[in-house]
N, C-alpha and C. Protein backbone atom coordinates (compact mmCIF):
# COMPACT_ATOMS: atom_id res chain seq x y z
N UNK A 1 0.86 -1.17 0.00
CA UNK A 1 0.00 0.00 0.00
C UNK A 1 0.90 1.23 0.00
N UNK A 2 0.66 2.38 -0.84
CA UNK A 2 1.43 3.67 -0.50
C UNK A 2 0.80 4.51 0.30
N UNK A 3 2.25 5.19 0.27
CA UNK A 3 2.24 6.06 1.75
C UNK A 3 0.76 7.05 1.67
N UNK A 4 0.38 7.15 0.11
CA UNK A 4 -0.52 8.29 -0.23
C UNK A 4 -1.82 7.64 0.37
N UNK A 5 -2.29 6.36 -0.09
CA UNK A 5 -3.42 5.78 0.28
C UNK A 5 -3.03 5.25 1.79
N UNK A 6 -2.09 5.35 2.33
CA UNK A 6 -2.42 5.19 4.04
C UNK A 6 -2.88 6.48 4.42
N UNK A 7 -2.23 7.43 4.19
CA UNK A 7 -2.73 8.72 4.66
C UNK A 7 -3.95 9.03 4.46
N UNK A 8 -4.78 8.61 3.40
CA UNK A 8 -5.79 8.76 2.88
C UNK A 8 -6.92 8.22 3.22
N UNK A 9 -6.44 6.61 4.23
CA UNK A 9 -7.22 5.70 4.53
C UNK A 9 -7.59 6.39 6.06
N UNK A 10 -5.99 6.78 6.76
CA UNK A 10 -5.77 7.23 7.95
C UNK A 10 -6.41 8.56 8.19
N UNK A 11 -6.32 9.49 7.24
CA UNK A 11 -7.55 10.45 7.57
C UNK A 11 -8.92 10.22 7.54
N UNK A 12 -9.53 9.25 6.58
CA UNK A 12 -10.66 8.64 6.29
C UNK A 12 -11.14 8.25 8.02
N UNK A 13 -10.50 7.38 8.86
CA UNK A 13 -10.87 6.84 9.56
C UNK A 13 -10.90 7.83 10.72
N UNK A 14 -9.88 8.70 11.01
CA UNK A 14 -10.06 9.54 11.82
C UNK A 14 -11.20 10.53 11.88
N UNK A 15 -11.64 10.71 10.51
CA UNK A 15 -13.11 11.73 10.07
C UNK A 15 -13.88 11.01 10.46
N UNK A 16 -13.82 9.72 10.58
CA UNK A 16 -15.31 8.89 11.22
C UNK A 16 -15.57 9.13 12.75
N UNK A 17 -14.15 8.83 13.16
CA UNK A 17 -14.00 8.89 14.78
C UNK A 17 -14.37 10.13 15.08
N UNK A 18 -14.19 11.10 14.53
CA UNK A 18 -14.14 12.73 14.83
C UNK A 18 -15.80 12.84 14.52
N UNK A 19 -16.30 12.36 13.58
CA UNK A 19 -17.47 12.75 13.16
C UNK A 19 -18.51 12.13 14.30
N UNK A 20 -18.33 11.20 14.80
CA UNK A 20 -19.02 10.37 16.05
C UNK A 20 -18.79 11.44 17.33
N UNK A 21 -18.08 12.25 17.75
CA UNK A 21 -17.48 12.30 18.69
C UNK A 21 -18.38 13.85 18.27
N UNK A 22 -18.46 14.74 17.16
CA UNK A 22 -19.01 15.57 16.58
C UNK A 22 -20.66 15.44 17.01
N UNK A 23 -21.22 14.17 16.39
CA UNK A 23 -22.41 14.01 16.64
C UNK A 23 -22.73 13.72 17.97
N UNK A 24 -22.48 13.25 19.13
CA UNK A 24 -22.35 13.22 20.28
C UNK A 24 -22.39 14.65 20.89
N UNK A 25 -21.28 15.17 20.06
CA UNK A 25 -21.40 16.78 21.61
C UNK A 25 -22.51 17.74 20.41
N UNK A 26 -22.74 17.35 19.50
CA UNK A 26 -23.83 18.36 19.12
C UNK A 26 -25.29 17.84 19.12
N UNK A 27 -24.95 17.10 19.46
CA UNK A 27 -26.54 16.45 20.09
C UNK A 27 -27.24 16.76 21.52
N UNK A 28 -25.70 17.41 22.37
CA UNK A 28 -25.79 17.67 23.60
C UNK A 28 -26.59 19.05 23.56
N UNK A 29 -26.40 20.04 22.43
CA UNK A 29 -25.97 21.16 22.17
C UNK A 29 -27.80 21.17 21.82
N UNK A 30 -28.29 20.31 21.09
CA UNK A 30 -29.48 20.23 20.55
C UNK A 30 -30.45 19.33 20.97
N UNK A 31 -31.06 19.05 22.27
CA UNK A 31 -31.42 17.55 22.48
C UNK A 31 -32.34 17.47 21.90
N UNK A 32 -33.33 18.07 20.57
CA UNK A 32 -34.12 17.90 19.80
C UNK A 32 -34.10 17.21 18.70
N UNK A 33 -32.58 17.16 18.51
CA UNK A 33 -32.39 16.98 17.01
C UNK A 33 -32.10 14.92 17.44
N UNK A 34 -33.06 14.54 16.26
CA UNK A 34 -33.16 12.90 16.31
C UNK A 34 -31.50 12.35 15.98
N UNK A 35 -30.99 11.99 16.80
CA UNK A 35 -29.62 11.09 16.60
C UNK A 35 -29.91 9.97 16.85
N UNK A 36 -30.94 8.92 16.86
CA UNK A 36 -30.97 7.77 16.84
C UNK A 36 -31.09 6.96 15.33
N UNK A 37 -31.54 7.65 14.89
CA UNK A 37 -31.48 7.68 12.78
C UNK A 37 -30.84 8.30 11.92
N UNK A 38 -29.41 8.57 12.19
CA UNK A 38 -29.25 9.31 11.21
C UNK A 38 -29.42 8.79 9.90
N UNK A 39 -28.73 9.94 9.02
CA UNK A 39 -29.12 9.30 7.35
C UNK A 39 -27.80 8.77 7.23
N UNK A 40 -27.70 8.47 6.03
CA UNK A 40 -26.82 7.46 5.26
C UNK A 40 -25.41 8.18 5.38
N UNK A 41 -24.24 7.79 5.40
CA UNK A 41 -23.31 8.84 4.95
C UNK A 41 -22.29 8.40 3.48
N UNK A 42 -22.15 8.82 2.78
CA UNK A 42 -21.22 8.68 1.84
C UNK A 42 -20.08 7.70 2.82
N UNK A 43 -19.62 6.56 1.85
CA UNK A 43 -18.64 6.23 2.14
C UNK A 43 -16.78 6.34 1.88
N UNK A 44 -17.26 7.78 0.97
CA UNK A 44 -15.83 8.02 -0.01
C UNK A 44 -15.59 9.20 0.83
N UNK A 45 -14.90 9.51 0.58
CA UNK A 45 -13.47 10.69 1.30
C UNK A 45 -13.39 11.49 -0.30
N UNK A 46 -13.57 13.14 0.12
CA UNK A 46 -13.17 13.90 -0.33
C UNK A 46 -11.91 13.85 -0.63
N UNK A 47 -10.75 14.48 -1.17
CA UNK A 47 -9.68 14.57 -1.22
C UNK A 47 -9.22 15.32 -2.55
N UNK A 48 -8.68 16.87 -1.80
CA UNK A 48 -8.09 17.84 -3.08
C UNK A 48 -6.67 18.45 -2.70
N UNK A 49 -5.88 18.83 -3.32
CA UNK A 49 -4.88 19.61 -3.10
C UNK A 49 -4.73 20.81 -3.50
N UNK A 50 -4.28 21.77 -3.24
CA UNK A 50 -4.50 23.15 -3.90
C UNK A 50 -2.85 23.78 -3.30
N UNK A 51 -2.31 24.72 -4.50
CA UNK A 51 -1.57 25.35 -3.90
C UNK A 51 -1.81 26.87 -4.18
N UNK A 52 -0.99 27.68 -3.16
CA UNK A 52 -1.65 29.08 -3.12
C UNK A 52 -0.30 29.92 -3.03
N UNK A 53 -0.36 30.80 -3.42
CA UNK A 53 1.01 31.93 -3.25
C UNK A 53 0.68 32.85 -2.56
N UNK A 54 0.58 32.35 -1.34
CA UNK A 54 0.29 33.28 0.42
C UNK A 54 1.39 32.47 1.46
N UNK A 55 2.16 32.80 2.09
CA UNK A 55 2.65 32.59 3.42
C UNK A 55 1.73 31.17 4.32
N UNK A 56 1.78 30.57 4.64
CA UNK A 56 1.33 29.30 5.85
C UNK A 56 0.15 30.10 6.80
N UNK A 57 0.75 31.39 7.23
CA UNK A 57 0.40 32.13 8.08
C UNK A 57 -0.95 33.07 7.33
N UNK A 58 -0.58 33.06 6.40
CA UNK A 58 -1.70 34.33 5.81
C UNK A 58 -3.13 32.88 5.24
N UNK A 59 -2.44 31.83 4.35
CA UNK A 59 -3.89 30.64 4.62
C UNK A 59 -4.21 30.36 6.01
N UNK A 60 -3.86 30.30 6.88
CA UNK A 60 -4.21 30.11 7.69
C UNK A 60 -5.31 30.86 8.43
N UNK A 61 -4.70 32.12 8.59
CA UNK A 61 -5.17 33.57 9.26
C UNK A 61 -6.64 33.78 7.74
N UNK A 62 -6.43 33.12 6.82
CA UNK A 62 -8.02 33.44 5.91
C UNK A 62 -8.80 32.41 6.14
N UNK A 63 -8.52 31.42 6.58
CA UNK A 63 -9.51 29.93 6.86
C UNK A 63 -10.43 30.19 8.25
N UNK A 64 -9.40 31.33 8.83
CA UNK A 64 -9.97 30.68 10.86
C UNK A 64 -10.50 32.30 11.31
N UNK A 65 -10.43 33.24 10.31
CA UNK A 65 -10.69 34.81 10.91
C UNK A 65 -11.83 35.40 9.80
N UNK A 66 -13.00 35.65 10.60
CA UNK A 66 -14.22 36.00 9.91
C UNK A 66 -13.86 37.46 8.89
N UNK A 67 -13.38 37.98 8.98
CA UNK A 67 -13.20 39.36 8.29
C UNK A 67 -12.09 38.84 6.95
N UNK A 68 -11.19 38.26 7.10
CA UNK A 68 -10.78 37.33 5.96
C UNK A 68 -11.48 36.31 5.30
N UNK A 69 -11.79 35.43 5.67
CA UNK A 69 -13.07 34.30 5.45
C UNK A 69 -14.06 35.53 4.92
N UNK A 70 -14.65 36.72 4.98
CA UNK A 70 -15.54 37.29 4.79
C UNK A 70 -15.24 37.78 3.28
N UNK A 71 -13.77 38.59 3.34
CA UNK A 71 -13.57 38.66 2.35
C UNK A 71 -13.10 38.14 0.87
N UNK A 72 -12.43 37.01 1.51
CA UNK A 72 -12.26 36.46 0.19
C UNK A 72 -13.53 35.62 -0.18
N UNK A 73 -14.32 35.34 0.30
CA UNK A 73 -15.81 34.34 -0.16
C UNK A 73 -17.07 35.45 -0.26
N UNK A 74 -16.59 36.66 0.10
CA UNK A 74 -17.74 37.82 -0.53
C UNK A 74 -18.96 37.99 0.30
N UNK A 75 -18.91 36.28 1.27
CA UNK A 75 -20.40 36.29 2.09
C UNK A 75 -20.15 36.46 3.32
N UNK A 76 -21.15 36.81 4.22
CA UNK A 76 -21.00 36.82 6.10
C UNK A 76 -20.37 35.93 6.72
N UNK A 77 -19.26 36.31 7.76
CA UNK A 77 -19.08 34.93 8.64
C UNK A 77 -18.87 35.13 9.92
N UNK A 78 -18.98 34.18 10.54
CA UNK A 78 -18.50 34.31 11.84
C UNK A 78 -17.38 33.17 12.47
N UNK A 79 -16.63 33.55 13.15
CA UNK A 79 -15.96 32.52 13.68
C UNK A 79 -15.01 32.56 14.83
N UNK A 80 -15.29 31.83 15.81
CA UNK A 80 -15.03 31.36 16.98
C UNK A 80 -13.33 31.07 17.03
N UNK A 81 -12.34 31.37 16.53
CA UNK A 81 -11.06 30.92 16.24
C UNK A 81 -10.03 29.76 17.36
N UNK A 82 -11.09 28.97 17.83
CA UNK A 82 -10.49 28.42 18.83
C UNK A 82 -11.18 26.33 19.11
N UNK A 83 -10.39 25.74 19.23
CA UNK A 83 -10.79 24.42 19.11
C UNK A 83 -12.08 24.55 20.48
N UNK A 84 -12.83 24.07 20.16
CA UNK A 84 -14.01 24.18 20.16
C UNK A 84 -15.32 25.35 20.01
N UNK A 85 -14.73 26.20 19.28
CA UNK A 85 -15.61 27.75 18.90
C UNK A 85 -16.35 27.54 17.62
N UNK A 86 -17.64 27.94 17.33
CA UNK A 86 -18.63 27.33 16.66
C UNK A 86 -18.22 28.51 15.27
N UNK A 87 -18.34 27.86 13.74
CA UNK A 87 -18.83 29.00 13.08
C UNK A 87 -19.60 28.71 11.86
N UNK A 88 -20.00 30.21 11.25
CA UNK A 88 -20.44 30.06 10.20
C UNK A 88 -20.31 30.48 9.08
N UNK A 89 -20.37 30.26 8.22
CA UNK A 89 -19.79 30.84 6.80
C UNK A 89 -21.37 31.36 5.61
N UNK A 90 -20.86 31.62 4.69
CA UNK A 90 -21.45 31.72 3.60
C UNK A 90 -22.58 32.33 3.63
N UNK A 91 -23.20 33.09 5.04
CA UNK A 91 -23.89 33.94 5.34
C UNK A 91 -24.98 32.50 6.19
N UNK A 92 -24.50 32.05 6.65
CA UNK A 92 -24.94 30.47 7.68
C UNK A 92 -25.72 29.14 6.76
N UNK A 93 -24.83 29.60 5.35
CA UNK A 93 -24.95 28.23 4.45
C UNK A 93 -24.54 26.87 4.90
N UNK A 94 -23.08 27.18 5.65
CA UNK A 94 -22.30 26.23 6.32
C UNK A 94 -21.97 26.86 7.91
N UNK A 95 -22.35 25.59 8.72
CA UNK A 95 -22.17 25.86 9.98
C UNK A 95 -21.24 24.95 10.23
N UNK A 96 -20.80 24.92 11.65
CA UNK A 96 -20.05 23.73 12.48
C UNK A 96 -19.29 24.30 13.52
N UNK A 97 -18.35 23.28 13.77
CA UNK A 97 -17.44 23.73 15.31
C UNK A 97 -15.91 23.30 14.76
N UNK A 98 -15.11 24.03 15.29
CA UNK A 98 -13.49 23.78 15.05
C UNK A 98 -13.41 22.47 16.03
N UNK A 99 -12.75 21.41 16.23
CA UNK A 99 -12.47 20.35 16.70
C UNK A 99 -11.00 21.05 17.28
N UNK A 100 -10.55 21.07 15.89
CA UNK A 100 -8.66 21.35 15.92
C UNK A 100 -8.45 22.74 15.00
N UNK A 101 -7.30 23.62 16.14
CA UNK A 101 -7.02 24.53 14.83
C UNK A 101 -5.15 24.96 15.58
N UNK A 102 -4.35 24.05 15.03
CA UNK A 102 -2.93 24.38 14.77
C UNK A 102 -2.77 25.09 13.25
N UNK A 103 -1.54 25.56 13.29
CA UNK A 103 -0.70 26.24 12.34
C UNK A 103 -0.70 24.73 11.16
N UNK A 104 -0.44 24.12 11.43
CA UNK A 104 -0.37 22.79 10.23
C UNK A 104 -1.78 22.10 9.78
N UNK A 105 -2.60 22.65 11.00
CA UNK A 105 -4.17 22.07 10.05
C UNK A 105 -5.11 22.30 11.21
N UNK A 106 -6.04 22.08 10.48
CA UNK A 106 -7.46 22.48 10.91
C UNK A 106 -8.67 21.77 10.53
N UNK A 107 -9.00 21.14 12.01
CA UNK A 107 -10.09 20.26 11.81
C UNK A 107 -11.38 20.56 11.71
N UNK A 108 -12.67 20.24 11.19
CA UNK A 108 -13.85 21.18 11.69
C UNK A 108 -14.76 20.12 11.70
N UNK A 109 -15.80 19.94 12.24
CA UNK A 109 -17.19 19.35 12.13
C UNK A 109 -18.06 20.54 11.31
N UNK A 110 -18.57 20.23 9.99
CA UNK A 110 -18.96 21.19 9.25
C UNK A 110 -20.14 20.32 8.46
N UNK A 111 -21.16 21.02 8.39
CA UNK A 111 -22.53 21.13 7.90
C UNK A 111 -22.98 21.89 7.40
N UNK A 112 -23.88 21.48 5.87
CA UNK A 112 -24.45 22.93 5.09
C UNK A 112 -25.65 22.54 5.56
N UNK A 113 -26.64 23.98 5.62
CA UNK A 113 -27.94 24.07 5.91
C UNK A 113 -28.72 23.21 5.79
N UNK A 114 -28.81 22.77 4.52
CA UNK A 114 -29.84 22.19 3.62
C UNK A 114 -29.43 20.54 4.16
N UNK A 115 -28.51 19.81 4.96
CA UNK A 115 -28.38 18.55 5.08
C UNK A 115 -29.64 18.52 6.38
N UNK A 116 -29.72 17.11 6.75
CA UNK A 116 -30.97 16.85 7.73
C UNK A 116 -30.47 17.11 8.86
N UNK A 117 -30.81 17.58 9.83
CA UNK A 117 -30.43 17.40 10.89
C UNK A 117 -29.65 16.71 11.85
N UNK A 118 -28.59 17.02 12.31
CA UNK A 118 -27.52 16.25 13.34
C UNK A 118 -26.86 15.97 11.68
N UNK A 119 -26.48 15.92 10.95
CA UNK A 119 -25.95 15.51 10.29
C UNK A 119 -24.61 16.48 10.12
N UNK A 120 -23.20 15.77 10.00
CA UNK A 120 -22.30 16.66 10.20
C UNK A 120 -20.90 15.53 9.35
N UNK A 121 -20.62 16.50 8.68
CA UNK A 121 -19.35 15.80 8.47
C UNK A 121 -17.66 16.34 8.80
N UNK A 122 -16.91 15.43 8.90
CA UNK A 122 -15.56 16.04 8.74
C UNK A 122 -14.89 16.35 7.87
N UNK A 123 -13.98 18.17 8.45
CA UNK A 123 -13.35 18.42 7.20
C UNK A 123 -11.77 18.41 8.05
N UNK A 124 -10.91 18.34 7.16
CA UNK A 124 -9.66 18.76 7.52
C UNK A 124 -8.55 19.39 6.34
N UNK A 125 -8.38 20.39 6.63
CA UNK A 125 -7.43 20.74 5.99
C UNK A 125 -5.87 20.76 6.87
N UNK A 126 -4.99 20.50 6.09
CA UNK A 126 -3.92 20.12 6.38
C UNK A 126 -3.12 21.07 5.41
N UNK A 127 -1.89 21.83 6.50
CA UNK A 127 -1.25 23.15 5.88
C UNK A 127 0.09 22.67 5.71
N UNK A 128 0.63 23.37 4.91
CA UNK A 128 2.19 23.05 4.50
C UNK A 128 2.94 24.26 3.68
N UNK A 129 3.91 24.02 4.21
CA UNK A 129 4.88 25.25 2.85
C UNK A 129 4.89 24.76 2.22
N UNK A 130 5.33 25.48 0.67
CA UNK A 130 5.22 24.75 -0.44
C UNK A 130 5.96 25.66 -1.19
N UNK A 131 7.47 25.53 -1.55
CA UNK A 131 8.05 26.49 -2.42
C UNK A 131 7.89 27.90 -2.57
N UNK A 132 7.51 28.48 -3.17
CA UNK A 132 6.75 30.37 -2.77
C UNK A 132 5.74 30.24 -2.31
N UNK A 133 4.93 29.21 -1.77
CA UNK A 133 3.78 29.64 -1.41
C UNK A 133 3.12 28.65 -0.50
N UNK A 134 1.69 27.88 -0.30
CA UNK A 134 1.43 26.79 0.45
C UNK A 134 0.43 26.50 0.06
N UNK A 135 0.97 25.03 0.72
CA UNK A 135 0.22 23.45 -0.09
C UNK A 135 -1.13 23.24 0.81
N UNK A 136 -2.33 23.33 0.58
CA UNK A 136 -3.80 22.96 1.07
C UNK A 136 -4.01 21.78 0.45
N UNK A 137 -4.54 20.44 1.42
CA UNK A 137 -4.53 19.50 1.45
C UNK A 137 -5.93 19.19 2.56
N UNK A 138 -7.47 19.12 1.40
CA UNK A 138 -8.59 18.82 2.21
C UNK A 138 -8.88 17.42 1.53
N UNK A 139 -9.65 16.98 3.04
CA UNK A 139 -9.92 15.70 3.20
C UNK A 139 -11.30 15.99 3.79
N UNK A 140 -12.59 15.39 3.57
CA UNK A 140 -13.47 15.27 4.06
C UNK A 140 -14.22 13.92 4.04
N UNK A 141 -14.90 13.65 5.47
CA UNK A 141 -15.72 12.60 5.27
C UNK A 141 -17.10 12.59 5.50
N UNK A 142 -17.43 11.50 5.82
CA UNK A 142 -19.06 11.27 6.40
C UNK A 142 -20.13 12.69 6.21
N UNK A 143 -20.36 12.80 5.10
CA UNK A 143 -21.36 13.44 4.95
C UNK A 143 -22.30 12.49 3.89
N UNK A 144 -23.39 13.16 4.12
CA UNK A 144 -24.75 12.80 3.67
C UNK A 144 -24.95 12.02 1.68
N UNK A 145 -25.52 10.83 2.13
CA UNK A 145 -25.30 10.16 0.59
C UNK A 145 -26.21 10.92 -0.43
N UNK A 146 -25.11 11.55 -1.53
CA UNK A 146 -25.62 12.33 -2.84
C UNK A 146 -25.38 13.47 -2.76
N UNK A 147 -24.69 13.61 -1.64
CA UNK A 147 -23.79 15.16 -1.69
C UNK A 147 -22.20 15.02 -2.12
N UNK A 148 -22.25 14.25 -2.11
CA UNK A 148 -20.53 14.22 -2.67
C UNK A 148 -19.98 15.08 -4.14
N UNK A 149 -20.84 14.89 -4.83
CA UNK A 149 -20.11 15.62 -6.68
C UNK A 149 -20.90 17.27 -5.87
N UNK A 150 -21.76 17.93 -5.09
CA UNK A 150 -21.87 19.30 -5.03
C UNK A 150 -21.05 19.54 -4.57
N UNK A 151 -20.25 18.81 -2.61
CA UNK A 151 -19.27 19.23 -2.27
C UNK A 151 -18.05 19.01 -3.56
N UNK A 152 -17.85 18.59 -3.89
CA UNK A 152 -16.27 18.10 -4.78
C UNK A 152 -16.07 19.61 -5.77
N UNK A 153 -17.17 19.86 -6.48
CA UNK A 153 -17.22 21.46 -7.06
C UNK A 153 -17.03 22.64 -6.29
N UNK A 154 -17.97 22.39 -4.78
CA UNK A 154 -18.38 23.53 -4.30
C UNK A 154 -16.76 24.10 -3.51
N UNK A 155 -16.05 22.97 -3.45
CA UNK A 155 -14.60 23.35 -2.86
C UNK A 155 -13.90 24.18 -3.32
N UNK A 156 -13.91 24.15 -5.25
CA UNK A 156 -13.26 24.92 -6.25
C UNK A 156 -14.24 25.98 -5.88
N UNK A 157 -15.06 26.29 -6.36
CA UNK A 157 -15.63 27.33 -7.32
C UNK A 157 -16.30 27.86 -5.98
N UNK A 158 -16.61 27.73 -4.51
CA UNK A 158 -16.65 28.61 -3.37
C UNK A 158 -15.49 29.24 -2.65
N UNK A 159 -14.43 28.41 -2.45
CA UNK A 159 -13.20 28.30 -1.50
C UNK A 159 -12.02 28.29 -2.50
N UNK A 160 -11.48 27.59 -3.22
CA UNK A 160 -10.23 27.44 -3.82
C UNK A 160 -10.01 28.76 -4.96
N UNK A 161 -10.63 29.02 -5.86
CA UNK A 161 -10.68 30.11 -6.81
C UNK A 161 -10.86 31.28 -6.50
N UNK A 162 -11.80 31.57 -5.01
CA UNK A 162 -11.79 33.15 -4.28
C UNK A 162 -10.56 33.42 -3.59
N UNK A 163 -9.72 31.83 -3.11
CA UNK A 163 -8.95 31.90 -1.82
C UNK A 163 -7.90 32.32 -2.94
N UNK A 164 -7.44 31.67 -3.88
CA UNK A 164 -6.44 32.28 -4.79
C UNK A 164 -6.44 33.21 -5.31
N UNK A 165 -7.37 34.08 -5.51
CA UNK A 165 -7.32 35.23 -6.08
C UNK A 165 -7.05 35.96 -4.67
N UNK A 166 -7.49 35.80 -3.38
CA UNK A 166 -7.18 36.80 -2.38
C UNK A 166 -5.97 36.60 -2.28
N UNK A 167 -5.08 35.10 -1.50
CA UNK A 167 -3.61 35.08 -1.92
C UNK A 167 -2.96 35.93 -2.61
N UNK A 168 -3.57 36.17 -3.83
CA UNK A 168 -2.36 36.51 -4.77
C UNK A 168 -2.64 38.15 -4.83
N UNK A 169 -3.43 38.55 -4.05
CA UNK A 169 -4.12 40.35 -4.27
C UNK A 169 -3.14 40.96 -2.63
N UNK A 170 -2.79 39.72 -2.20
CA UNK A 170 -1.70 40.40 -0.42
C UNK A 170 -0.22 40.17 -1.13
């Protein structure tokens, strides 16, 4: 097996564990919301790479700070910048909670509106230098079956193509 598909398998499995552990404390958060049924979840793992010509520090500081996040995606946000601080994006298209947020990556329990309730999947992005600039490396799991090809677009053409054009405008 390569090193690429262990990593791949090994984040896979950790998004499950994380995503359980997700649905648990946000169930606490909601004792309305039915967690004895959830729906189905995709069994495939996201997985994109992107590189950007910004500093470690400046992707970073646009992923986890609402007034950056605001501006390069054009819509409202809010965000809690701290492992366990709740936020929202896209004017509360996408909600969730930070799990993890180091300088090398950032975990989230993240949900768009429109999924059913308690339903939450994991994202992680994973940071790196990368020659002039830095390497973004998302992985997502367990979200809702038949959302997979909207998320797989919605990564580019919401997040990756605004985030590069802000990159490259500092």
């Amino acid at each position: 097996m390569s090193s690429l598909t262990t990593r791949r398998l090994a984040g896979a499995l950790t998004g499950l564990v994380l995503l359980s552990m997700a649905r648990l404390s946000f169930a606490a958060d909601s004792p309305s919301t039915p967690m004895q049924n959830p729906p189905e979840l995709e069994m495939t793992v996201i997985h994109q790479e992107v590189t950007f010509k910004c500093t470690l520090a400046q992707l970073f500081k646009a992923l986890t700070t609402a007034s950056d996040f605001a501006t390069f995606t054009g819509f409202p946000a809010e965000i809690t910048a701290k492992a366990g601080g709740k936020f929202s994006a896209f004017g509360g298209q996408i909600t969730g909670m930070n799990i993890e947020l180091k300088k090398a990556a950032i975990v989230q329990a993240w949900r768009v509106a429109s999924w059913p309730p308690g339903s939450y999947s994991m994202v992680r992005f994973s940071l790196e230098s990368s020659g002039t600039g830095s390497k973004l490396v998302l992985d997502q799991a367990g979200f809702p079956q038949g959302t997979g090809d909207h998320l797989q677009t919605g990564w580019h053409s919401m997040y990756w193509e605004p985030l590069a054009k802000f990159c490259e405008a500092r």
